[in-house]
PDB file of N, CA and C in Angstrom:
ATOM      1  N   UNK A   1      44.507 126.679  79.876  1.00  0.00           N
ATOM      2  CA  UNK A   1      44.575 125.515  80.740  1.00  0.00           C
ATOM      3  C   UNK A   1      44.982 124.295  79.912  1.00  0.00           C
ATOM      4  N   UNK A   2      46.343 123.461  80.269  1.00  0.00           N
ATOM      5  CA  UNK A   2      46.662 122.181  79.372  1.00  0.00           C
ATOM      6  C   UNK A   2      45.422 121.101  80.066  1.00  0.00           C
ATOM      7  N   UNK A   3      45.216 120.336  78.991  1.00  0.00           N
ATOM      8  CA  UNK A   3      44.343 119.492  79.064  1.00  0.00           C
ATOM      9  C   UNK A   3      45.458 117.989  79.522  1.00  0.00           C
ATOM     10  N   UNK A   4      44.588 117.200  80.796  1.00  0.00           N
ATOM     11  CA  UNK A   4      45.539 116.577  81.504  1.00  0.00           C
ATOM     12  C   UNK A   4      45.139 115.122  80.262  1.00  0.00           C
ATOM     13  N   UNK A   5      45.783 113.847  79.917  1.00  0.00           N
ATOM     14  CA  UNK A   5      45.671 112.977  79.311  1.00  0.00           C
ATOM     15  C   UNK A   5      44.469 111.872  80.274  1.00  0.00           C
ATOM     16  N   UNK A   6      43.646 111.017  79.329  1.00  0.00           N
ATOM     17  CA  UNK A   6      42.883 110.438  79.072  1.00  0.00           C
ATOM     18  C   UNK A   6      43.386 108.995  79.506  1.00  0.00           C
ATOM     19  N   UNK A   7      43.355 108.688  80.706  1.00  0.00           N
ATOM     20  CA  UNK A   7      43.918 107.290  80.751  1.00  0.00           C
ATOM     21  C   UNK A   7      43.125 106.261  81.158  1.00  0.00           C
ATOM     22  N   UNK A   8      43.371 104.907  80.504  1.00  0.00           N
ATOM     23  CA  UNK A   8      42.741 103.824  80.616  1.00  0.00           C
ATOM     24  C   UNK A   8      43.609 102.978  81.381  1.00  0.00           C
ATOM     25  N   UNK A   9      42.840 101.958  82.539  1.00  0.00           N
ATOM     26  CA  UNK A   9      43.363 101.344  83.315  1.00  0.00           C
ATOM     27  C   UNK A   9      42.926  99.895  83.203  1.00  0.00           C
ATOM     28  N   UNK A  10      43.430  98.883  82.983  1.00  0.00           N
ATOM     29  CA  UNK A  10      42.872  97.717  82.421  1.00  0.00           C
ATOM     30  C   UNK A  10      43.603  96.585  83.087  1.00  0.00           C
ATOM     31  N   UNK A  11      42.797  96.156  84.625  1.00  0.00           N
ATOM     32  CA  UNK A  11      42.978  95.036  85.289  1.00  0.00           C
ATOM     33  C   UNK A  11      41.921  94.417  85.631  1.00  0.00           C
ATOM     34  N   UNK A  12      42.276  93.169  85.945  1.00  0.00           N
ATOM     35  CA  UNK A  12      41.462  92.034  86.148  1.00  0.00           C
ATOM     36  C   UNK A  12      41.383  92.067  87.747  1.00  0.00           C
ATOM     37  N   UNK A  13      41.858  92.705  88.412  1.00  0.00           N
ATOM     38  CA  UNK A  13      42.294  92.988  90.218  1.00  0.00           C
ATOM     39  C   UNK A  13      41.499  94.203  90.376  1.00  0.00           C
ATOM     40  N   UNK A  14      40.575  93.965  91.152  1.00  0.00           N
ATOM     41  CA  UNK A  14      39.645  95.447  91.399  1.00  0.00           C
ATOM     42  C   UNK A  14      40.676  96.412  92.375  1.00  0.00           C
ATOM     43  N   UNK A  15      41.114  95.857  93.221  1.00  0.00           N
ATOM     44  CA  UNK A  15      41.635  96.619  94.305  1.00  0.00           C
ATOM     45  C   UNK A  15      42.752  97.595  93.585  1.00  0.00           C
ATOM     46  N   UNK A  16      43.885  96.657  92.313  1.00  0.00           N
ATOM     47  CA  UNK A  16      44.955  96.891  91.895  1.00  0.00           C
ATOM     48  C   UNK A  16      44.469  98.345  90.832  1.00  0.00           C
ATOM     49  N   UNK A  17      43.191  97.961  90.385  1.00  0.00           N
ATOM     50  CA  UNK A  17      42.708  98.928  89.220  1.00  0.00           C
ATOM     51  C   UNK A  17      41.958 100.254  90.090  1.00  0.00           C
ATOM     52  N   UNK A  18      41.073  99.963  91.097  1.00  0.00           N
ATOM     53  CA  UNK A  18      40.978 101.476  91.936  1.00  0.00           C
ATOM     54  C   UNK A  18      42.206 102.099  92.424  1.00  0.00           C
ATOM     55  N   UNK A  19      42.957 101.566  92.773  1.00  0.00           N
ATOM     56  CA  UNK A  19      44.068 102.343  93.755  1.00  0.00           C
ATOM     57  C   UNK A  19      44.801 103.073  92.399  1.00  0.00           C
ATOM     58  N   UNK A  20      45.410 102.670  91.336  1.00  0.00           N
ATOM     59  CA  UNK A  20      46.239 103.232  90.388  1.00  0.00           C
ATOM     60  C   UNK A  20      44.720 104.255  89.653  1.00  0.00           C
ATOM     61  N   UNK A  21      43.651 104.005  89.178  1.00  0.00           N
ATOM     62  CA  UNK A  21      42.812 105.394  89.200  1.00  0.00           C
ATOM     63  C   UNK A  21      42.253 106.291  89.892  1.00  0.00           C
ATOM     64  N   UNK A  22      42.402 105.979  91.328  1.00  0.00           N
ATOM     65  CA  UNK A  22      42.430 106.793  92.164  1.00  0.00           C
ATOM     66  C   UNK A  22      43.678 107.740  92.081  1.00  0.00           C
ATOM     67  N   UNK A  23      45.152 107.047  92.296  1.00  0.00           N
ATOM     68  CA  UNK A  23      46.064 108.229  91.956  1.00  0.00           C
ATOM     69  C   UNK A  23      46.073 108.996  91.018  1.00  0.00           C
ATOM     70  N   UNK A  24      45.471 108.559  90.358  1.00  0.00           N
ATOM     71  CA  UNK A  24      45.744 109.629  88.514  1.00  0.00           C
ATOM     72  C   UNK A  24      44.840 110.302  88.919  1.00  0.00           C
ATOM     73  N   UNK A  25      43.687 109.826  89.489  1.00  0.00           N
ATOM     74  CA  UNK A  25      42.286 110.843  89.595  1.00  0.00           C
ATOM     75  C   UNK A  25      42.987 112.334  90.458  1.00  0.00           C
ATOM     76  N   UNK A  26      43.509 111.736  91.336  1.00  0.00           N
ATOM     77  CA  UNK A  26      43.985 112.759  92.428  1.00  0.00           C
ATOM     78  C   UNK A  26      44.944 113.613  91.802  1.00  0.00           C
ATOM     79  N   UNK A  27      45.581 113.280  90.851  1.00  0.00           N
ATOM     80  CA  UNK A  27      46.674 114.066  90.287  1.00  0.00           C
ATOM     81  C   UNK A  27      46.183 115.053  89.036  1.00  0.00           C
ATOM     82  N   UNK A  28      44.547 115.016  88.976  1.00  0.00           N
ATOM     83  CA  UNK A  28      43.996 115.789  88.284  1.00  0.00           C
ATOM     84  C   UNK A  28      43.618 114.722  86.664  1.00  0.00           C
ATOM     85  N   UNK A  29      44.189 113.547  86.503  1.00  0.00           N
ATOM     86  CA  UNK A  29      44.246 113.026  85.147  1.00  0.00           C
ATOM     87  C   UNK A  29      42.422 112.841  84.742  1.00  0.00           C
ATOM     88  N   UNK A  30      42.115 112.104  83.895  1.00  0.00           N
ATOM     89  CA  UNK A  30      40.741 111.536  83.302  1.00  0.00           C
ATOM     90  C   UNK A  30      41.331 109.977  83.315  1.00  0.00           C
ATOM     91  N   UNK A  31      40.264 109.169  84.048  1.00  0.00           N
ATOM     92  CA  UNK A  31      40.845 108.097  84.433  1.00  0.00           C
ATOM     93  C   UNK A  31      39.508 107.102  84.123  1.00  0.00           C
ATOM     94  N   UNK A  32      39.811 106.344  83.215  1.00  0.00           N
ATOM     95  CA  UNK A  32      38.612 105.439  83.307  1.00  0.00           C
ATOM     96  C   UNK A  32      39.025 104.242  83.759  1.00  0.00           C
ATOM     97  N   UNK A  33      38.685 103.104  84.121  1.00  0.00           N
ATOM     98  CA  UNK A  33      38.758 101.379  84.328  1.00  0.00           C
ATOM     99  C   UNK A  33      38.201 100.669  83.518  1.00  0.00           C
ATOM    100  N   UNK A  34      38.529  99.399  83.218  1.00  0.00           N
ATOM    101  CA  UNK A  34      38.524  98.336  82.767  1.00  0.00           C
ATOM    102  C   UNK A  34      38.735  97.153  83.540  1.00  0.00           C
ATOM    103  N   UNK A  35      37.923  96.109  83.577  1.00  0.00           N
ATOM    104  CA  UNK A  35      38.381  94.755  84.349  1.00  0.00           C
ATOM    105  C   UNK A  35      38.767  93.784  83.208  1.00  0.00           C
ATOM    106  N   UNK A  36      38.801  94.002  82.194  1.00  0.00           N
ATOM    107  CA  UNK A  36      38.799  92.845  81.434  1.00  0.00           C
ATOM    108  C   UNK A  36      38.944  92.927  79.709  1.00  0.00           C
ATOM    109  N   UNK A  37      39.160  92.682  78.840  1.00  0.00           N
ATOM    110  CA  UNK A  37      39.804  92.627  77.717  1.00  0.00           C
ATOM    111  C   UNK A  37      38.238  93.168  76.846  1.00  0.00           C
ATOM    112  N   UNK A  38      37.061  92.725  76.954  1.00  0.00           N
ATOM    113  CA  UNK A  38      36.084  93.017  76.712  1.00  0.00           C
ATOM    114  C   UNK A  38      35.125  94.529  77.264  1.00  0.00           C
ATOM    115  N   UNK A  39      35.518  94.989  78.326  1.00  0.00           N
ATOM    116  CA  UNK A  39      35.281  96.071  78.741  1.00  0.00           C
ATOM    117  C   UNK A  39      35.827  97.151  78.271  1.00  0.00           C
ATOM    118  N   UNK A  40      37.550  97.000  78.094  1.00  0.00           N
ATOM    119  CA  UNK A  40      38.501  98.078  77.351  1.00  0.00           C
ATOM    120  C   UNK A  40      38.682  98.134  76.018  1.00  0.00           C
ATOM    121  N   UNK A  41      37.880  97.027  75.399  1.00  0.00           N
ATOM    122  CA  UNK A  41      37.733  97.344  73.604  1.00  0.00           C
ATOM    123  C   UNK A  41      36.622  98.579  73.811  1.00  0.00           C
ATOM    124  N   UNK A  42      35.158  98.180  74.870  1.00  0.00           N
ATOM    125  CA  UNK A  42      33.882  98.649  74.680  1.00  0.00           C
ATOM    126  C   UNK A  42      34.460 100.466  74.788  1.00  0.00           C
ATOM    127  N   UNK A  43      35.888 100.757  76.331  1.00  0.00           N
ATOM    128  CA  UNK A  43      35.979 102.022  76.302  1.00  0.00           C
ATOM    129  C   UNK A  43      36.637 102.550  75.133  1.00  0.00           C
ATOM    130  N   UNK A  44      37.832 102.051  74.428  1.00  0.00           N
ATOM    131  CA  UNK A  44      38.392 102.253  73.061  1.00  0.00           C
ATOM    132  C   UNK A  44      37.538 102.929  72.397  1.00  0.00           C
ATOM    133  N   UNK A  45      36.187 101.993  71.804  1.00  0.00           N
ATOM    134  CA  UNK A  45      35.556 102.397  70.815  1.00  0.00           C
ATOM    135  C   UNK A  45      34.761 103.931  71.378  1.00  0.00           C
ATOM    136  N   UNK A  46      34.380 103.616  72.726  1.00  0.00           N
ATOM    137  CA  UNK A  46      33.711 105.129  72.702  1.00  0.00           C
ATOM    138  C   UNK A  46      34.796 106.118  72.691  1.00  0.00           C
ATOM    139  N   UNK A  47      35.904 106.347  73.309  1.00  0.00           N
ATOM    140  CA  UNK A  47      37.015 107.048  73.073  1.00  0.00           C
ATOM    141  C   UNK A  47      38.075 106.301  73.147  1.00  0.00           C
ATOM    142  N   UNK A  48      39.380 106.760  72.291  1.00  0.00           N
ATOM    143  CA  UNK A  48      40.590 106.400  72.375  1.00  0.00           C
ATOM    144  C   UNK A  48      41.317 107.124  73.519  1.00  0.00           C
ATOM    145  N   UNK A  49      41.658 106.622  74.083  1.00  0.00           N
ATOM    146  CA  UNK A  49      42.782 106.739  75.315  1.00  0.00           C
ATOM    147  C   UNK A  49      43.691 107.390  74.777  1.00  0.00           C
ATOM    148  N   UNK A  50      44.429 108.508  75.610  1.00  0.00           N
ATOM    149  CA  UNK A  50      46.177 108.917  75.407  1.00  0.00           C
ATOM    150  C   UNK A  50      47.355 107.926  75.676  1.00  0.00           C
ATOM    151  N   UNK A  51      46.240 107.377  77.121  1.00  0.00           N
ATOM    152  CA  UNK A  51      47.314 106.070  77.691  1.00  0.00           C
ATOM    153  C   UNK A  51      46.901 104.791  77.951  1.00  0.00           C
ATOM    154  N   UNK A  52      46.953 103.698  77.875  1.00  0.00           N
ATOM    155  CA  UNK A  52      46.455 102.640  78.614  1.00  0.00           C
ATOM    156  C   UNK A  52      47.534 101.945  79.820  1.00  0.00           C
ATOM    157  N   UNK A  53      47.351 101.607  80.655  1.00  0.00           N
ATOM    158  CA  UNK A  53      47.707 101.150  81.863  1.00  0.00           C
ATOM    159  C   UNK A  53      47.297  99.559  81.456  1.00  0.00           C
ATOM    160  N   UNK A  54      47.961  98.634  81.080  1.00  0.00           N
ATOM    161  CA  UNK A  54      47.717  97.158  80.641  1.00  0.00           C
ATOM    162  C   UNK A  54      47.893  95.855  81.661  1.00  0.00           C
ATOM    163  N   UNK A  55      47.305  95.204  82.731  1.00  0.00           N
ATOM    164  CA  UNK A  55      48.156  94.086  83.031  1.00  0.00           C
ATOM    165  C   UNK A  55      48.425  93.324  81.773  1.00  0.00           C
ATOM    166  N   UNK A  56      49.040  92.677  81.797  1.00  0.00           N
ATOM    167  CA  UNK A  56      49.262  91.625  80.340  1.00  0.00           C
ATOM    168  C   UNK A  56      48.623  90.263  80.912  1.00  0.00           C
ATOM    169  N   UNK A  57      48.467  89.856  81.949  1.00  0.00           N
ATOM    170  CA  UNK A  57      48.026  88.748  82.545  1.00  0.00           C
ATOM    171  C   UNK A  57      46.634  88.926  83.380  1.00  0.00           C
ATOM    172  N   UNK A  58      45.327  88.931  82.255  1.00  0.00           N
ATOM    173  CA  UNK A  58      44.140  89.095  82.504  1.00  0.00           C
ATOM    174  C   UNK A  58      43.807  87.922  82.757  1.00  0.00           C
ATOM    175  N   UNK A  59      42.839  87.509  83.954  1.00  0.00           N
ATOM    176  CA  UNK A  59      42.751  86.226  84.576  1.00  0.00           C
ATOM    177  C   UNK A  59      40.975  86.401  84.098  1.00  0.00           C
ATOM    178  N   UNK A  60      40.329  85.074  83.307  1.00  0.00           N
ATOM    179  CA  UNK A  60      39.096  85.209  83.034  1.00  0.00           C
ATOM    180  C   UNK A  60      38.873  86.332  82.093  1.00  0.00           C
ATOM    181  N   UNK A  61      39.202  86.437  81.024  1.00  0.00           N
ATOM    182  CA  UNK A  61      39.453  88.071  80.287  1.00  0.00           C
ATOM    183  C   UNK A  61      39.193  86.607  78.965  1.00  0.00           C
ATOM    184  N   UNK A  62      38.357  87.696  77.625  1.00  0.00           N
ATOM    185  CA  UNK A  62      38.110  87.331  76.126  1.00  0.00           C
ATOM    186  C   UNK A  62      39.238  86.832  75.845  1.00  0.00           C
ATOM    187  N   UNK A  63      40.354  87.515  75.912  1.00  0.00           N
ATOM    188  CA  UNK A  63      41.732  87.967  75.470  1.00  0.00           C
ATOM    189  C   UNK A  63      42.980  88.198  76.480  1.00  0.00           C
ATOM    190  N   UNK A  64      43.946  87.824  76.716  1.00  0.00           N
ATOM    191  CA  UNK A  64      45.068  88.348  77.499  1.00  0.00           C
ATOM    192  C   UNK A  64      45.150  89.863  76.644  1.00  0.00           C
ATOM    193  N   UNK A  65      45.848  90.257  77.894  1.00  0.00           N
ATOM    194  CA  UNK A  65      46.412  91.496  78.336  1.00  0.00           C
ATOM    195  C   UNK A  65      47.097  91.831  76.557  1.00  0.00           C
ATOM    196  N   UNK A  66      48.554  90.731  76.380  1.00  0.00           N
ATOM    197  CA  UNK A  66      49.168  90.767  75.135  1.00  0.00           C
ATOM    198  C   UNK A  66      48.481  90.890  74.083  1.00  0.00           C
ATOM    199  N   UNK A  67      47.411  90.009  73.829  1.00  0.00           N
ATOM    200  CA  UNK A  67      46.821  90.111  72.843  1.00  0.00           C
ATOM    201  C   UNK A  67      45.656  91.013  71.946  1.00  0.00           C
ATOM    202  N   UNK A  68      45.152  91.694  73.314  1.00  0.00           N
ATOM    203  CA  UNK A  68      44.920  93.076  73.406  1.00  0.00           C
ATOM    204  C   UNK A  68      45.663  94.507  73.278  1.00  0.00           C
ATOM    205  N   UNK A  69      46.836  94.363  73.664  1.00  0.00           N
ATOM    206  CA  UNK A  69      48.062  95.384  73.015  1.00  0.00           C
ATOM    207  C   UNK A  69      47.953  95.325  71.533  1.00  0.00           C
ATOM    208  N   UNK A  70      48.291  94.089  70.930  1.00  0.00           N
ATOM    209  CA  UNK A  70      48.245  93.682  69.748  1.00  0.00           C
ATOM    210  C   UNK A  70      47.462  94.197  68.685  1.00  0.00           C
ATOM    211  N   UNK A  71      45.736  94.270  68.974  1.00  0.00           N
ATOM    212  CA  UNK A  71      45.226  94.429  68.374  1.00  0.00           C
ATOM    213  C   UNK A  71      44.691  96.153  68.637  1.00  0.00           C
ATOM    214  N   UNK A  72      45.355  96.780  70.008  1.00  0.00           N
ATOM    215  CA  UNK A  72      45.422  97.861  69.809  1.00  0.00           C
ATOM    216  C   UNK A  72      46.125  98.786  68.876  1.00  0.00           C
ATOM    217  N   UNK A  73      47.434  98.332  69.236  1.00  0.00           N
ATOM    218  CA  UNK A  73      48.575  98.839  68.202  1.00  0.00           C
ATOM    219  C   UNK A  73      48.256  98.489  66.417  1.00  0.00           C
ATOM    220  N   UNK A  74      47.315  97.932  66.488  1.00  0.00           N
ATOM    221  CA  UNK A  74      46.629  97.957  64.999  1.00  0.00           C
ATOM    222  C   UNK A  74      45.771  98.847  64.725  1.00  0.00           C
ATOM    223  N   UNK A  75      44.872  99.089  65.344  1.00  0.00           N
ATOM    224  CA  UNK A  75      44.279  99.971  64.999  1.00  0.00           C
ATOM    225  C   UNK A  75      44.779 101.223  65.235  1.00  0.00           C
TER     226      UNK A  75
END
């Protein structure tokens, strides 16, 4: 059995962030959420993602969207 990828979904829009993990859910993926720049470091550290799903324009977020790429792609 292939193992389906690990995806992280990281919006500041509840509605925008259930509906896109709901589809992955349905399509069999591992789908976690995030609302906010501080929530998706906390899932990072417990696991690394295959994928992240990013708005770049986190409204009320530690960090924008960008600047969180940033310091992903570093580590």
């Amino acid at each position: 059995m292939i193992k389906k990828a690990d995806i992280l979904v990281v919006d500041d829009e509840e509605d925008i962030r259930h509906l896109i993990g709901e589809i992955l859910r349905d399509e069999g993926f591992t789908c976690r959420e995030a609302n906010g720049s501080d929530t998706a470091i906390s899932e990072i550290e417990i696991q690394k993602p295959d994928l992240i799903i990013l708005d770049i324009w986190l409204q009320n977020s530690g960090t924008g969207g960008l600047s969180l790429l940033e310091n992903v792609k570093k580590d």
